[in-house]
Protein backbone atom coordinates (compact mmCIF):
# COMPACT_ATOMS: atom_id res chain seq x y z
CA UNK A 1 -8.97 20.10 -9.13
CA UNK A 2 -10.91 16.71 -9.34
CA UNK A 3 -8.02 14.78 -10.51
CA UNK A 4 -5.55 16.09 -8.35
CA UNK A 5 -7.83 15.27 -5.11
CA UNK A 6 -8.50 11.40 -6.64
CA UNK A 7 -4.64 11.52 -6.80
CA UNK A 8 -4.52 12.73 -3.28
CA UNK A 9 -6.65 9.87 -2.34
CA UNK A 10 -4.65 6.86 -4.11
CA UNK A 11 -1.65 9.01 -1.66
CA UNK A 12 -3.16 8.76 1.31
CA UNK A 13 -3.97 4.55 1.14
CA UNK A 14 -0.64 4.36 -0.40
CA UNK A 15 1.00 5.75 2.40
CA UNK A 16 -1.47 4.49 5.08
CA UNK A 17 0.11 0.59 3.61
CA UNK A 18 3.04 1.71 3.50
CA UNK A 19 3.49 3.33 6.84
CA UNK A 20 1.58 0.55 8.74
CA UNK A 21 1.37 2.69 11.85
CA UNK A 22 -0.53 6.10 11.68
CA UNK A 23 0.17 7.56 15.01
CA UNK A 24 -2.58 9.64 16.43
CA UNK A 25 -1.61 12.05 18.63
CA UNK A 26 -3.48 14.40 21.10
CA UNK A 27 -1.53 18.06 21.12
CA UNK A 28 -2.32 20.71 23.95
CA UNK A 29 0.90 22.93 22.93
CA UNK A 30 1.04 23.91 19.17
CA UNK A 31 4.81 24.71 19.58
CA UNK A 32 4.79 20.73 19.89
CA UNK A 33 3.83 19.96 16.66
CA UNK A 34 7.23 20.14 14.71
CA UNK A 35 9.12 18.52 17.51
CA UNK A 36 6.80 15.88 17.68
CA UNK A 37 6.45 15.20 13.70
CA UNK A 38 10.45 15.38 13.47
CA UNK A 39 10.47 12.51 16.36
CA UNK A 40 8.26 10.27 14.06
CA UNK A 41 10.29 11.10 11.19
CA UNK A 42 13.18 9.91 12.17
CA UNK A 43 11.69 6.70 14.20
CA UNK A 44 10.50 5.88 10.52
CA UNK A 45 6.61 6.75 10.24
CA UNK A 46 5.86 9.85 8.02
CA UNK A 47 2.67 10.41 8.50
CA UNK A 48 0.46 11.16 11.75
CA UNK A 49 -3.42 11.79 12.66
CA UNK A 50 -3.88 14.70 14.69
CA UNK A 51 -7.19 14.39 16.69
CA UNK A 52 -9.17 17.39 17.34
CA UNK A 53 -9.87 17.14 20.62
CA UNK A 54 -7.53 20.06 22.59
CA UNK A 55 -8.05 23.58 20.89
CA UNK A 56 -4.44 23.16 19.89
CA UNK A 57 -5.18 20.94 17.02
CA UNK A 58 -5.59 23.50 14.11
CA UNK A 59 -2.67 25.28 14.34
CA UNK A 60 -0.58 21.95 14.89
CA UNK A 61 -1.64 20.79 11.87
CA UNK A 62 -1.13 23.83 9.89
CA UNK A 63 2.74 24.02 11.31
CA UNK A 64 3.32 19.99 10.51
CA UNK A 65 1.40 20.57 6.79
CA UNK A 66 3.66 24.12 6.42
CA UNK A 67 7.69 23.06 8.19
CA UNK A 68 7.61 19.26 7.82
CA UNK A 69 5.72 19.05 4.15
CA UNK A 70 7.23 15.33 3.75
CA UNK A 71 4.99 14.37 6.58
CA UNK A 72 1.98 13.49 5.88
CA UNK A 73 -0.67 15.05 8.25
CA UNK A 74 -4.73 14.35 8.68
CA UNK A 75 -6.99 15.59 11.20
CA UNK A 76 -8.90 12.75 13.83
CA UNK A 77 -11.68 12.98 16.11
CA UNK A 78 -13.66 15.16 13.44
CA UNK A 79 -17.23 15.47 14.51
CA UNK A 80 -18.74 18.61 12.25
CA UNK A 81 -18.67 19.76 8.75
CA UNK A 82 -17.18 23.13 10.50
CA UNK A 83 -14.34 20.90 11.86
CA UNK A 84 -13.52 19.56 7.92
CA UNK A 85 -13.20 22.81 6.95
CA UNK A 86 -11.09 23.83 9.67
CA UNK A 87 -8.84 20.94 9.02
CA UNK A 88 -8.39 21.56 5.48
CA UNK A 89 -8.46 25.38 5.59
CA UNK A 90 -4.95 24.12 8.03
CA UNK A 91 -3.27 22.06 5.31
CA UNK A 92 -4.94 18.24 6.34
CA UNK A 93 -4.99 15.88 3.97
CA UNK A 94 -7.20 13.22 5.26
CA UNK A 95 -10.18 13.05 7.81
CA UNK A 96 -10.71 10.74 10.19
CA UNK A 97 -13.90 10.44 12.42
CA UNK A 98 -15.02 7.99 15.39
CA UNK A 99 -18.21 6.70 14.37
CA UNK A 100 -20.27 7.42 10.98
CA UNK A 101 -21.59 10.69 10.94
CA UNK A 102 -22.86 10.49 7.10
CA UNK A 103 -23.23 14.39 6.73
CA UNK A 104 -19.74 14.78 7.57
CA UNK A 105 -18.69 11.44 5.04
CA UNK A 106 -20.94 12.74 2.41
CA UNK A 107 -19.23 16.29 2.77
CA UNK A 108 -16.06 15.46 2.21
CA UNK A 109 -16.60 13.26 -0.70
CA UNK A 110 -18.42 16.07 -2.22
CA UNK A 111 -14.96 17.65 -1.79
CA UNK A 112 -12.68 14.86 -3.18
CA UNK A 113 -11.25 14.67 -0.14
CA UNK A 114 -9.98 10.86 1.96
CA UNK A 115 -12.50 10.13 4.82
CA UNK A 116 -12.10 7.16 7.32
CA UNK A 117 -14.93 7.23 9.62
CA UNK A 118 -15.29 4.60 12.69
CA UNK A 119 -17.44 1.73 11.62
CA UNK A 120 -18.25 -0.99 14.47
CA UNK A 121 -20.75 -3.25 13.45
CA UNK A 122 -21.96 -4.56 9.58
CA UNK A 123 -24.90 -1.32 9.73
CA UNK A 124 -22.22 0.90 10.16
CA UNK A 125 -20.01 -1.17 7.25
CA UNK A 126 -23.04 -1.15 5.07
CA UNK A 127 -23.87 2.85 5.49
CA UNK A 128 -20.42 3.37 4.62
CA UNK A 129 -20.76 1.21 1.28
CA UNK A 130 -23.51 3.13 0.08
CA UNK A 131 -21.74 6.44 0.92
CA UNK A 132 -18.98 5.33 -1.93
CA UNK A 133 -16.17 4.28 1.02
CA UNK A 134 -14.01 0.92 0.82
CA UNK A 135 -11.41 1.76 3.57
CA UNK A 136 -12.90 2.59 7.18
CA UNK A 137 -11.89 3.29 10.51
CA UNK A 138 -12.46 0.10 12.99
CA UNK A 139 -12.69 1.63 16.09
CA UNK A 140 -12.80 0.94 19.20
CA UNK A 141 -11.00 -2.31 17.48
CA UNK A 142 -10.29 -3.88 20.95
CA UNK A 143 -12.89 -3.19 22.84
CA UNK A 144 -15.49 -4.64 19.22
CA UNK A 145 -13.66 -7.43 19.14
CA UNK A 146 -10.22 -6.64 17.83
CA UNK A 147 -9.30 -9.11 14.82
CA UNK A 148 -11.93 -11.49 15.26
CA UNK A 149 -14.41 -9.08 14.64
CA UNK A 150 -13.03 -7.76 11.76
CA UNK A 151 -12.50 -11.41 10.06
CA UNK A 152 -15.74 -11.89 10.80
CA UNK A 153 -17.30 -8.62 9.04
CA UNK A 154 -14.98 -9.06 5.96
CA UNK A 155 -16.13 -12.50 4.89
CA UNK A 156 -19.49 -10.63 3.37
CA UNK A 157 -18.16 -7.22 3.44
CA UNK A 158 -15.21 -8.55 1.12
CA UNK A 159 -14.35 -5.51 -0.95
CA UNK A 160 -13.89 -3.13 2.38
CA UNK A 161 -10.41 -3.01 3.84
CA UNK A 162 -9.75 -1.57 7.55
CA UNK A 163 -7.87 0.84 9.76
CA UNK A 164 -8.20 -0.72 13.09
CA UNK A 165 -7.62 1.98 15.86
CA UNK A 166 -8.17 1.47 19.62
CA UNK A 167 -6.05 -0.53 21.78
CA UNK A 168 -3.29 -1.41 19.04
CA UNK A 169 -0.37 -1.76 20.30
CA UNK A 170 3.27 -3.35 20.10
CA UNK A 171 2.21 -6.40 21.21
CA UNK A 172 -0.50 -7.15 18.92
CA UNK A 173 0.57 -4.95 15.71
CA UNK A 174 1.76 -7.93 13.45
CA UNK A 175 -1.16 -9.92 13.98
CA UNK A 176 -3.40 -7.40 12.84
CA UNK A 177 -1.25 -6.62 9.66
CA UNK A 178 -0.68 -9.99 9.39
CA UNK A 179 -4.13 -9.99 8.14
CA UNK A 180 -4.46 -8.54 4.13
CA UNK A 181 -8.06 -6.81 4.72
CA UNK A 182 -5.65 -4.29 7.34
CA UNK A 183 -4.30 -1.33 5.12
CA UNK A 184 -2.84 0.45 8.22
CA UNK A 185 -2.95 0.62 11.81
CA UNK A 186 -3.87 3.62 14.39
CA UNK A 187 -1.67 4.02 17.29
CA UNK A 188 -0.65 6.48 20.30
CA UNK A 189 1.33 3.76 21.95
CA UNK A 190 4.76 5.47 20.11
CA UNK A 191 3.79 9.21 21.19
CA UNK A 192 1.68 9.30 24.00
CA UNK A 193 -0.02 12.59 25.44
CA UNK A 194 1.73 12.17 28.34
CA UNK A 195 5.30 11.60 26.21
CA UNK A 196 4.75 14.99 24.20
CA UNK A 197 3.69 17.51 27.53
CA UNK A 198 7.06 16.26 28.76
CA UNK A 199 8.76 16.56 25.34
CA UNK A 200 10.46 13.72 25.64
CA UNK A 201 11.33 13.87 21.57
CA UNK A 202 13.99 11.00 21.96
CA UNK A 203 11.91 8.28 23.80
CA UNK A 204 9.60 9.06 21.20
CA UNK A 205 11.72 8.55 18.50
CA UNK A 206 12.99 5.49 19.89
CA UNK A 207 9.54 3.56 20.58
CA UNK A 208 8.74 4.96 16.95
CA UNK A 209 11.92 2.76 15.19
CA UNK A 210 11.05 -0.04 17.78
CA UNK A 211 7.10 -0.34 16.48
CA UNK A 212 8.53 -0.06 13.34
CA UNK A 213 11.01 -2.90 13.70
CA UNK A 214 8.56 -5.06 15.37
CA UNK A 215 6.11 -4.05 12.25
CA UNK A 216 8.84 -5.22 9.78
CA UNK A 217 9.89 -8.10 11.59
CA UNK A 218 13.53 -8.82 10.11
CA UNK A 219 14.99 -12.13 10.27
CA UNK A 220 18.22 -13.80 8.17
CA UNK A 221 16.03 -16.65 6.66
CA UNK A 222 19.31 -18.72 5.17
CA UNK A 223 22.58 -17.66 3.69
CA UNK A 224 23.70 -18.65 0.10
CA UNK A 225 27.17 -19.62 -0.69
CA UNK A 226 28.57 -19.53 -4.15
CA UNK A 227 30.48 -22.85 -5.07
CA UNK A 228 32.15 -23.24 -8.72
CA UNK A 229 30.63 -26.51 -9.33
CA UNK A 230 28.23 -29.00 -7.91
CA UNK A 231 31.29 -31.32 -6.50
CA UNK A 232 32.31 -28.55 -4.33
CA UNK A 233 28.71 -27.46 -3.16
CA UNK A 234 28.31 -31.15 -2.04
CA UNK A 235 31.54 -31.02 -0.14
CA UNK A 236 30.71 -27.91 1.61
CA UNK A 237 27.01 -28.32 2.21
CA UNK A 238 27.42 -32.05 4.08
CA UNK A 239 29.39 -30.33 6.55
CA UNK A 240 27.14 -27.94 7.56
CA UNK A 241 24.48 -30.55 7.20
CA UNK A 242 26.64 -32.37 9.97
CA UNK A 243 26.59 -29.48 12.17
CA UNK A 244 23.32 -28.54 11.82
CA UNK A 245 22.03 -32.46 12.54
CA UNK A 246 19.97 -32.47 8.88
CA UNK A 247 19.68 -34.05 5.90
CA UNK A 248 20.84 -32.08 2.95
CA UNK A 249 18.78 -31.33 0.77
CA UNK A 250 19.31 -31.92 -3.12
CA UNK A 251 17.90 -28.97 -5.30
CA UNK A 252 17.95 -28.16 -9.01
CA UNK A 253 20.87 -25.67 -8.44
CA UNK A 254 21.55 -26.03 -4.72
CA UNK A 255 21.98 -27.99 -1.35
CA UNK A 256 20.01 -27.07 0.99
CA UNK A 257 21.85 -28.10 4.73
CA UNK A 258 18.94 -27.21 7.16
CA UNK A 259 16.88 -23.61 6.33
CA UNK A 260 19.84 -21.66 7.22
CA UNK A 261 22.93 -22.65 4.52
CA UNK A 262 21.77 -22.84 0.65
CA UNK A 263 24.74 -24.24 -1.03
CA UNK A 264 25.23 -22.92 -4.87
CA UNK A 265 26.79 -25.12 -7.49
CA UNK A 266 27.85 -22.60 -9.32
CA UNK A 267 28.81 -18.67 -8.36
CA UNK A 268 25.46 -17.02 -8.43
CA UNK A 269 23.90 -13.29 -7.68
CA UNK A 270 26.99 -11.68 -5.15
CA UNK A 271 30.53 -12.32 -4.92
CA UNK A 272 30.41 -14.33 -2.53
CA UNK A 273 26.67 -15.39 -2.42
CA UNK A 274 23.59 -14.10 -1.10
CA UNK A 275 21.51 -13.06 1.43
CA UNK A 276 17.61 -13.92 2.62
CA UNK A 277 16.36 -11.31 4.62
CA UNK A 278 12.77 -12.12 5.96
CA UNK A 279 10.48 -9.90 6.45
CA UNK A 280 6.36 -9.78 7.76
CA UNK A 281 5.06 -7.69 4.44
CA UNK A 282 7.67 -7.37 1.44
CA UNK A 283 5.78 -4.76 0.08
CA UNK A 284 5.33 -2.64 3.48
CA UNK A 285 9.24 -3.14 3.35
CA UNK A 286 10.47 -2.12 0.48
CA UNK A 287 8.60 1.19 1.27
CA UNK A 288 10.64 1.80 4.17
CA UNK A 289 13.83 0.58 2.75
CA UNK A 290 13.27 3.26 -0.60
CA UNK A 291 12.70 5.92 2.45
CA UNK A 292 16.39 4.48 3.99
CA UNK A 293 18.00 5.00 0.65
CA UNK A 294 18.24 1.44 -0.96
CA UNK A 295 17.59 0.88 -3.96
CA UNK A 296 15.60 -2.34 -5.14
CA UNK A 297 15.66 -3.97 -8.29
CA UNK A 298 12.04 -3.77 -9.59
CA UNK A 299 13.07 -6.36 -12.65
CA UNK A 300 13.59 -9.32 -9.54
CA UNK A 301 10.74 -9.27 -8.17
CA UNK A 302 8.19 -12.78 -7.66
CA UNK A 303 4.63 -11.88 -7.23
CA UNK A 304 2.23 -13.82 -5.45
CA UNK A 305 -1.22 -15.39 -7.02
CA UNK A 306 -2.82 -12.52 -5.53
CA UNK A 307 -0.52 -9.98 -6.92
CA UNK A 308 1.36 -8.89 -3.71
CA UNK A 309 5.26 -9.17 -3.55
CA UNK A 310 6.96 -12.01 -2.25
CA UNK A 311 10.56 -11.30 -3.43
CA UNK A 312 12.96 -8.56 -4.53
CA UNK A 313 16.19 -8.11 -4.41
CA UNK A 314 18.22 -5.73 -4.08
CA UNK A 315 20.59 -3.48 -6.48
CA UNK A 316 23.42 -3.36 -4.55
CA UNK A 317 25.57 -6.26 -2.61
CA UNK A 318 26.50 -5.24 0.71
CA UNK A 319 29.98 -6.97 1.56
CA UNK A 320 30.30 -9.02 -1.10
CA UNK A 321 26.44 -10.29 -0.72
CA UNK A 322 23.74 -9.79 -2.91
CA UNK A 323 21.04 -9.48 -0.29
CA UNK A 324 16.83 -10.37 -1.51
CA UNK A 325 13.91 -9.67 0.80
CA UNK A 326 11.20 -13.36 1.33
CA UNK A 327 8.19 -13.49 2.86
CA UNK A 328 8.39 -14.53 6.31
């Protein structure tokens, strides 16, 4: 039982990264919940916080946990030990809390289980080191301070990472992931209370793929061309040099006309070359790509000083292109 709940936690932050968004959502209608958690789904999040605050809460997570077991569901706004049990007892798999209650933090490590209570100041930080936590709840992140604040508290604090929650929304999302202390980000901006009494399932699903997008951040970073040989890379990359306005640029095994053409001298990955597809977090990427059904290839990939991903490729070309995935 022990190891399967340590598992359960290395799931949760895994997902929380991977994700980027946890939407937290505020249900008054039960018969919501699998409507709602199917909208998410397919706008590209899979899991969701739902916050105990209507008397609806239980039973919505028990039908997300029992019909949509592929999304991941926690309980929020958990005040009480009675509420834990309640939330577990209906399938949750995380807790989430406002502020530091440290009955309620101590009770569920007691019971193995992930626990992300609100920490706004270094006291609150510092009560939640010594109750065994290194991920916690910023909240309200805005209102404290927003990023600031938290660059501030992780300079001494440098082993705790964060789950800002509290006036996140589209607009600011990248900047606070931008930042590598930010496992995840808490957000009703994608399913608002006012969204799911109207069960309106498809604007849902649509602001879901657009926070997502905007999370991700795509870009074409430059195109590579295969030449057979460095005469006819030279040929071919001055004239986009010319209509770009550059200088081309002489490397080891390409020209470089601008950031946008790399020239190959000699036929490379792809039939006819390859793509750069840039991207905010590669990692955070490649976790939604696996979900979209592409397949990486693990054996490409460049890894940062600090260990994170900076490069990968992937297995198959896509129109003759062998397509990689760079750092923006």
């Amino acid at each position: 039982r022990k190891k399967e709940k340590e598992i359960g936690m290395d799931r949760v932050l895994k997902q929380f990264f991977g994700n980027g968004i946890v939407p937290v959502v505020a249900l008054d209608d039960a018969k919501d919940a699998k409507p709602l958690a199917k909208a998410l789904k397919n706008g590209g999040l899979s899991c969701v916080e739902v916050t105990f605050r209507t008397d609806a809460a239980e039973e919505s997570i028990r039908t997300i946990a029992n019909e949509i077991p592929d999304m991941m569901v926690g309980a929020g706004t958990v005040l009480t030990v009675n509420q834990v049990d309640s939330a577990l007892e209906a399938g949750a798999e995380f807790i989430v809390s406002p502020g530091l209650n440290p009955e309620v933090v101590a009770y569920c490590a007691d019971k193995k289980i992930p626990v992300f209570p609100g920490c706004a100041n270094p006291s609150d930080i510092e009560t939640a080191i010594g109750l065994g936590l290194d991920v916690v709840k910023f909240f309200p992140s805005e209102a404290c301070g927003g990023l600031p604040a938290i660059k501030a508290m992780s300079a001494p604090y440098h082993n705790i990472k964060f789950m800002p929650t509290g006036g996140i929304c589209q607009g600011n999302i990248k900047s606070y992931l931008d930042f590598k202390k930010i496992i995840a980000c808490g957000g009703s901006w994608m399913a608002s209370r006012a969204m799911i009494n109207e069960k309106n399932w498809a604007g849902i699903e649509k602001l879901t793929k657009n926070a997502v997008a905007e999370m991700l951040g795509f870009t074409i970073k430059h195109i590579g061309i295969n030449r057979d040989n460095e005469d006819e890379a030279l040929t071919e990359g001055r004239k986009f040099a010319c209509l770009f306005g550059e200088e081309l640029d002489k490397k080891e095994k390409c020209f470089f006309a601008g950031p946008l053409v790399e020239m190959m001298k000699q036929n490379g990955r792809g039939a006819h070359g390859h793509i750069a597809i840039g991207v905010n977090s590669v990692e955070r990427a490649v976790y939604h790509l696996k979900k979209r059904g592409f397949l990486l290839d693990e054996s490409s990939g460049i890894y940062e000083e600090d260990g994170s991903l900076k490069l990968i490729y992937f297995k198959d070309e896509i129109a003759g292109f062998a397509l990689h995935l760079a750092q923006n």
